[in-house]
N, C-alpha and C. Protein backbone atom coordinates (compact mmCIF):
# COMPACT_ATOMS: atom_id res chain seq x y z
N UNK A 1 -28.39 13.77 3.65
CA UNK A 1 -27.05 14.30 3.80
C UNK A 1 -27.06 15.72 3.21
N UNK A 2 -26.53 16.60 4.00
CA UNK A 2 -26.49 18.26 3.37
C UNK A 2 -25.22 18.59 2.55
N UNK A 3 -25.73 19.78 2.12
CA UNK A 3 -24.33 19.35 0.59
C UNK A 3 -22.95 19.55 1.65
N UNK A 4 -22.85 20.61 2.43
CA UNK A 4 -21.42 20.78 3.36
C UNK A 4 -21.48 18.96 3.97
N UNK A 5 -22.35 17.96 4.34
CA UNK A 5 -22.06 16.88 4.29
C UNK A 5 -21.39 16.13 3.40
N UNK A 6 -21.85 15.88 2.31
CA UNK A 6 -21.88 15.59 1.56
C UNK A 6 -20.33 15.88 0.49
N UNK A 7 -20.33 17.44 0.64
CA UNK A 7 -18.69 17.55 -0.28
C UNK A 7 -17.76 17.08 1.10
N UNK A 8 -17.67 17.59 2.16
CA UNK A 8 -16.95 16.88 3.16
C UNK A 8 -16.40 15.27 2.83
N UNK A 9 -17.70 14.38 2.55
CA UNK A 9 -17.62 13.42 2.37
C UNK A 9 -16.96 12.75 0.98
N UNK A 10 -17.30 13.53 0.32
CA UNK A 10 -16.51 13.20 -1.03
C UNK A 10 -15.01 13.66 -1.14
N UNK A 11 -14.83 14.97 -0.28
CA UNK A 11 -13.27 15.10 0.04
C UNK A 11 -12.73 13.88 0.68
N UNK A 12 -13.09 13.15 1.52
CA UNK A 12 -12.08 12.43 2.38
C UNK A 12 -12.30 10.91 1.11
N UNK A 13 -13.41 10.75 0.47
CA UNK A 13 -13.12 9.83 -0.39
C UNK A 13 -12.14 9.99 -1.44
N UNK A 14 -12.32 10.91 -2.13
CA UNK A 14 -10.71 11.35 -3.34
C UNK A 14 -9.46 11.74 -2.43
N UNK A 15 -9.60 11.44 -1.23
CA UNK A 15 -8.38 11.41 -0.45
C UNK A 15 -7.46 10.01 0.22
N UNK A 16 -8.63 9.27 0.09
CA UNK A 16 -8.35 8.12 0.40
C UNK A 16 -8.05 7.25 -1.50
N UNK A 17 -9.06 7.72 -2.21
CA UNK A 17 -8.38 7.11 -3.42
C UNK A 17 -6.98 8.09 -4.27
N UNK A 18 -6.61 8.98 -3.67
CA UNK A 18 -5.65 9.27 -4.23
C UNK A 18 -4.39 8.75 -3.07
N UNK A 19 -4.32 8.03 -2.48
CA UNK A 19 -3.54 7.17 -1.50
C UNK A 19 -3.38 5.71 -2.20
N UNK A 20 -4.89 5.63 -2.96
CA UNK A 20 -4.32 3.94 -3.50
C UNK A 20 -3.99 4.16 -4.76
N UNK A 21 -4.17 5.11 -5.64
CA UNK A 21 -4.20 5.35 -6.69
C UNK A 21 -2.66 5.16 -7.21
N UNK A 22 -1.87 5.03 -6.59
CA UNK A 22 -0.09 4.85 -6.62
C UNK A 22 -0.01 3.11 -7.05
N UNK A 23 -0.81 2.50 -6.15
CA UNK A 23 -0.83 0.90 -6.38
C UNK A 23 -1.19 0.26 -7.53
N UNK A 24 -2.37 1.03 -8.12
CA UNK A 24 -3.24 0.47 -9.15
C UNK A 24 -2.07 0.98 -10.19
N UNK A 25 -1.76 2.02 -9.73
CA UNK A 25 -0.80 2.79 -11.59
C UNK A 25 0.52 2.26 -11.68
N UNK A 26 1.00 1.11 -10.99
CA UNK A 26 2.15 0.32 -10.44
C UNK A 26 1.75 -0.65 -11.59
N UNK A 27 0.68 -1.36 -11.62
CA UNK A 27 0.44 -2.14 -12.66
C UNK A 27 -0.71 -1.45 -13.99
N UNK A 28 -0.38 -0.36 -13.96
CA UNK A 28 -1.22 -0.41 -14.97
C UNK A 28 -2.67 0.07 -15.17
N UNK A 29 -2.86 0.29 -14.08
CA UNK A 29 -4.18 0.67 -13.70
C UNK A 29 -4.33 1.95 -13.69
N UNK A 30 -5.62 2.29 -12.91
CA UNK A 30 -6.17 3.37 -12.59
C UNK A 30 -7.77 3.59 -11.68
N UNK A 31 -8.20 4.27 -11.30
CA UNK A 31 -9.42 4.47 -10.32
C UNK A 31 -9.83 6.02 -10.26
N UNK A 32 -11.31 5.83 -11.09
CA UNK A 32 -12.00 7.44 -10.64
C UNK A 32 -13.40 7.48 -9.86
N UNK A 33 -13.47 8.19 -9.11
CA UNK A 33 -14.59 8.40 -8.21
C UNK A 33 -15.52 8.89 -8.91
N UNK A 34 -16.82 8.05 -8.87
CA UNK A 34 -17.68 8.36 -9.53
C UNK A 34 -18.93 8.91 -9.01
N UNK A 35 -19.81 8.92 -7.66
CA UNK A 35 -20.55 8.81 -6.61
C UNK A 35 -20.57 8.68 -5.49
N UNK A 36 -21.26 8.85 -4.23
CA UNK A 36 -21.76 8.14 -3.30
C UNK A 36 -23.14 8.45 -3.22
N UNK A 37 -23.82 7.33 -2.94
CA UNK A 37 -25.34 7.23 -3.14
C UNK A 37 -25.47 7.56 -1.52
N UNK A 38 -27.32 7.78 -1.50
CA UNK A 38 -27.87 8.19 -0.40
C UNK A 38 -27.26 6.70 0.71
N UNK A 39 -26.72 5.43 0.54
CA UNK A 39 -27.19 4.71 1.02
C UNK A 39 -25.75 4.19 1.34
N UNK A 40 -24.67 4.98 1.11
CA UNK A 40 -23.27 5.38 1.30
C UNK A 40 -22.57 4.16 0.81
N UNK A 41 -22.84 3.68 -0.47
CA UNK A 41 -21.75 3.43 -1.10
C UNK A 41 -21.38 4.24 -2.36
N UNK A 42 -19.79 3.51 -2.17
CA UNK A 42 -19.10 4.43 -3.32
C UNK A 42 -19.26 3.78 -4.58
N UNK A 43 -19.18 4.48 -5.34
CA UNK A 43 -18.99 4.04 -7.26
C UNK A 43 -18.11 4.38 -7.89
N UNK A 44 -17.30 3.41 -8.38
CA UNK A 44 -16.16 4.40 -8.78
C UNK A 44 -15.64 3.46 -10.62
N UNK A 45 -15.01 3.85 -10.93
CA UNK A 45 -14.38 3.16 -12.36
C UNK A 45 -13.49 2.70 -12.71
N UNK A 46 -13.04 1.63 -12.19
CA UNK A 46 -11.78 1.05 -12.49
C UNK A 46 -11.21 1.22 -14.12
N UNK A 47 -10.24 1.72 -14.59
CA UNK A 47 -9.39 1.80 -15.76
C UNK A 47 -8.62 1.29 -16.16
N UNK A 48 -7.87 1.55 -17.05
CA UNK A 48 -6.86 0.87 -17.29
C UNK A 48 -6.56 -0.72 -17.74
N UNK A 49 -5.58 -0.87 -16.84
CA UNK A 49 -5.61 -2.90 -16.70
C UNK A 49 -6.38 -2.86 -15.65
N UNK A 50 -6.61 -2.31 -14.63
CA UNK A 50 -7.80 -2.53 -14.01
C UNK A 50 -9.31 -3.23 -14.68
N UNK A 51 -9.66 -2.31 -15.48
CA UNK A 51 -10.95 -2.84 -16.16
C UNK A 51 -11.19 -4.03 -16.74
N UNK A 52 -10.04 -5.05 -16.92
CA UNK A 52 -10.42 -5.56 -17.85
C UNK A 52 -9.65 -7.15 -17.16
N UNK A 53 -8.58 -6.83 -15.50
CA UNK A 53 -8.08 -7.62 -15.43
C UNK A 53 -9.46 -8.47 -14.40
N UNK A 54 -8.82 -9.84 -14.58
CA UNK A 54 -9.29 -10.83 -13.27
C UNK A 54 -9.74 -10.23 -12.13
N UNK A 55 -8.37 -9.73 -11.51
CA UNK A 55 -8.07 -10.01 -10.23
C UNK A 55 -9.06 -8.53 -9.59
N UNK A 56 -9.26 -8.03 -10.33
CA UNK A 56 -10.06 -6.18 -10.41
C UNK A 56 -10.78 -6.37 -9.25
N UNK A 57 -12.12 -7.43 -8.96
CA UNK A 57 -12.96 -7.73 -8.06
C UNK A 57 -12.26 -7.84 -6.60
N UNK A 58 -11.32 -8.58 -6.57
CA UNK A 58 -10.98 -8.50 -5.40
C UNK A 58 -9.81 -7.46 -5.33
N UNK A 59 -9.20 -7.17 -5.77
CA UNK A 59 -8.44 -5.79 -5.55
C UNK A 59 -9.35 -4.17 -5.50
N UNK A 60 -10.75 -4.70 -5.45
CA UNK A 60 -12.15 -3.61 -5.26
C UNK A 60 -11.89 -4.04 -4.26
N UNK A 61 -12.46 -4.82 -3.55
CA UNK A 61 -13.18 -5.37 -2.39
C UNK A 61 -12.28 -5.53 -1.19
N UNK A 62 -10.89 -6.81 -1.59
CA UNK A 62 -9.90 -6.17 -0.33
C UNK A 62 -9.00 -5.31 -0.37
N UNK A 63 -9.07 -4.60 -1.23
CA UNK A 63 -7.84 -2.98 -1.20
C UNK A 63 -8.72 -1.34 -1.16
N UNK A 64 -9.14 -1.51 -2.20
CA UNK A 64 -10.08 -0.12 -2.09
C UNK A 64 -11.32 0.01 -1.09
N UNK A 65 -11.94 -1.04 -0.64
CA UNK A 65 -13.03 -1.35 -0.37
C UNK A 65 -12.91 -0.70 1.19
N UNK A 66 -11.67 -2.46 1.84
CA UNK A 66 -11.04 -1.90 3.12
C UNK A 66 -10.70 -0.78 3.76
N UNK A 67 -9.58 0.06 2.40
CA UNK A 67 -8.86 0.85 2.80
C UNK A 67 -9.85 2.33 3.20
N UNK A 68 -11.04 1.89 2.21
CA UNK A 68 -12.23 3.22 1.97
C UNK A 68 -13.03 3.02 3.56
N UNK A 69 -13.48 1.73 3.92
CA UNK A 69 -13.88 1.95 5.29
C UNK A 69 -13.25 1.90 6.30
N UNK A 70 -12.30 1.90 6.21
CA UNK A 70 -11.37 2.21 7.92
C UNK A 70 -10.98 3.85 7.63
N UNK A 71 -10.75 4.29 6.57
CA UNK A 71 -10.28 5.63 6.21
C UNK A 71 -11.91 6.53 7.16
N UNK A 72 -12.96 5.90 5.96
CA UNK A 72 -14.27 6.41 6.51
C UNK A 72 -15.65 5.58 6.77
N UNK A 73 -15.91 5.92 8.19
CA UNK A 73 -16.40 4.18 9.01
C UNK A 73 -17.60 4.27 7.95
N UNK A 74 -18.32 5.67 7.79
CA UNK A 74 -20.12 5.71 7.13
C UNK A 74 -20.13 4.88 6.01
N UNK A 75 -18.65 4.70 5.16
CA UNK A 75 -19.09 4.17 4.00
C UNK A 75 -19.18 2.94 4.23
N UNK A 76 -20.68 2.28 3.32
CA UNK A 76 -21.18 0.68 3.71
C UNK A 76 -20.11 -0.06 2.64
N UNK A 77 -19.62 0.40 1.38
CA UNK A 77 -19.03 -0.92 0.36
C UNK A 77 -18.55 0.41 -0.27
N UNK A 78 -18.24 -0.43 -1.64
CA UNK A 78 -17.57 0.23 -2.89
C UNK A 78 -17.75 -0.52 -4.20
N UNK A 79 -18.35 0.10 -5.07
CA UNK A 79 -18.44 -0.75 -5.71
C UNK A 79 -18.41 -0.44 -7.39
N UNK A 80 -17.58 -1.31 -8.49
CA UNK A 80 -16.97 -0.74 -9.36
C UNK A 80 -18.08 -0.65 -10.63
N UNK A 81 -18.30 0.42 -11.15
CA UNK A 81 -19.95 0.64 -12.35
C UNK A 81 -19.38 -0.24 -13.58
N UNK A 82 -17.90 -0.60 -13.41
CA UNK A 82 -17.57 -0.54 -14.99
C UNK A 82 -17.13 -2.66 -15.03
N UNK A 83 -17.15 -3.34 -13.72
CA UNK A 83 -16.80 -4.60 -13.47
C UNK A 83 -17.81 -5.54 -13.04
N UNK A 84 -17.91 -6.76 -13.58
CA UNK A 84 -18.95 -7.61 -13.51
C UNK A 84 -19.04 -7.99 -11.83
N UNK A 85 -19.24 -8.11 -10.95
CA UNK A 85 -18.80 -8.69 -9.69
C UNK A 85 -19.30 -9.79 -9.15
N UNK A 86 -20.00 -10.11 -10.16
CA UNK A 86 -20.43 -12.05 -9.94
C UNK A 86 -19.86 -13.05 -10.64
């Protein structure tokens, strides 16, 4: 990926998480973009009550996750550096 790829790509990701970023701070939360690897997933850091709640895993997976690949098809997942996910 070339860097004009590459920041392209990270624009439309902090564009799409500053769209959910309203939801998470509704309860308490929060979400920062941390990466995308060669192998196009995202990394990002759940905060807040995010970090520490239950439900974090699947509010990754069917809210941010979803919303990150229909926004942008390349990205394969999302996935949180700071949450256990097993």
């Amino acid at each position: 990926m070339s860097n004009s790829q590459n920041a392209e790509l990270i624009r439309k990701v902090e564009n799409v998480i500053d769209q959910i970023r309203p939801y998470l701070q509704a309860d308490g939360g929060n979400i920062r973009f941390v990466e995308i690897t060669e192998d196009y997933v995202v990394n990002v850091e759940l905060l807040g009550a995010c970090g520490s709640c239950p439900m974090s895993t699947m509010t990754l997976k069917s809210g941010v996750e979803q919303a990150m690949k229909k926004a942008i098809p390349e990205i394969k997942s999302v996935e949180a550096i700071n949450v256990n996910t097993h």
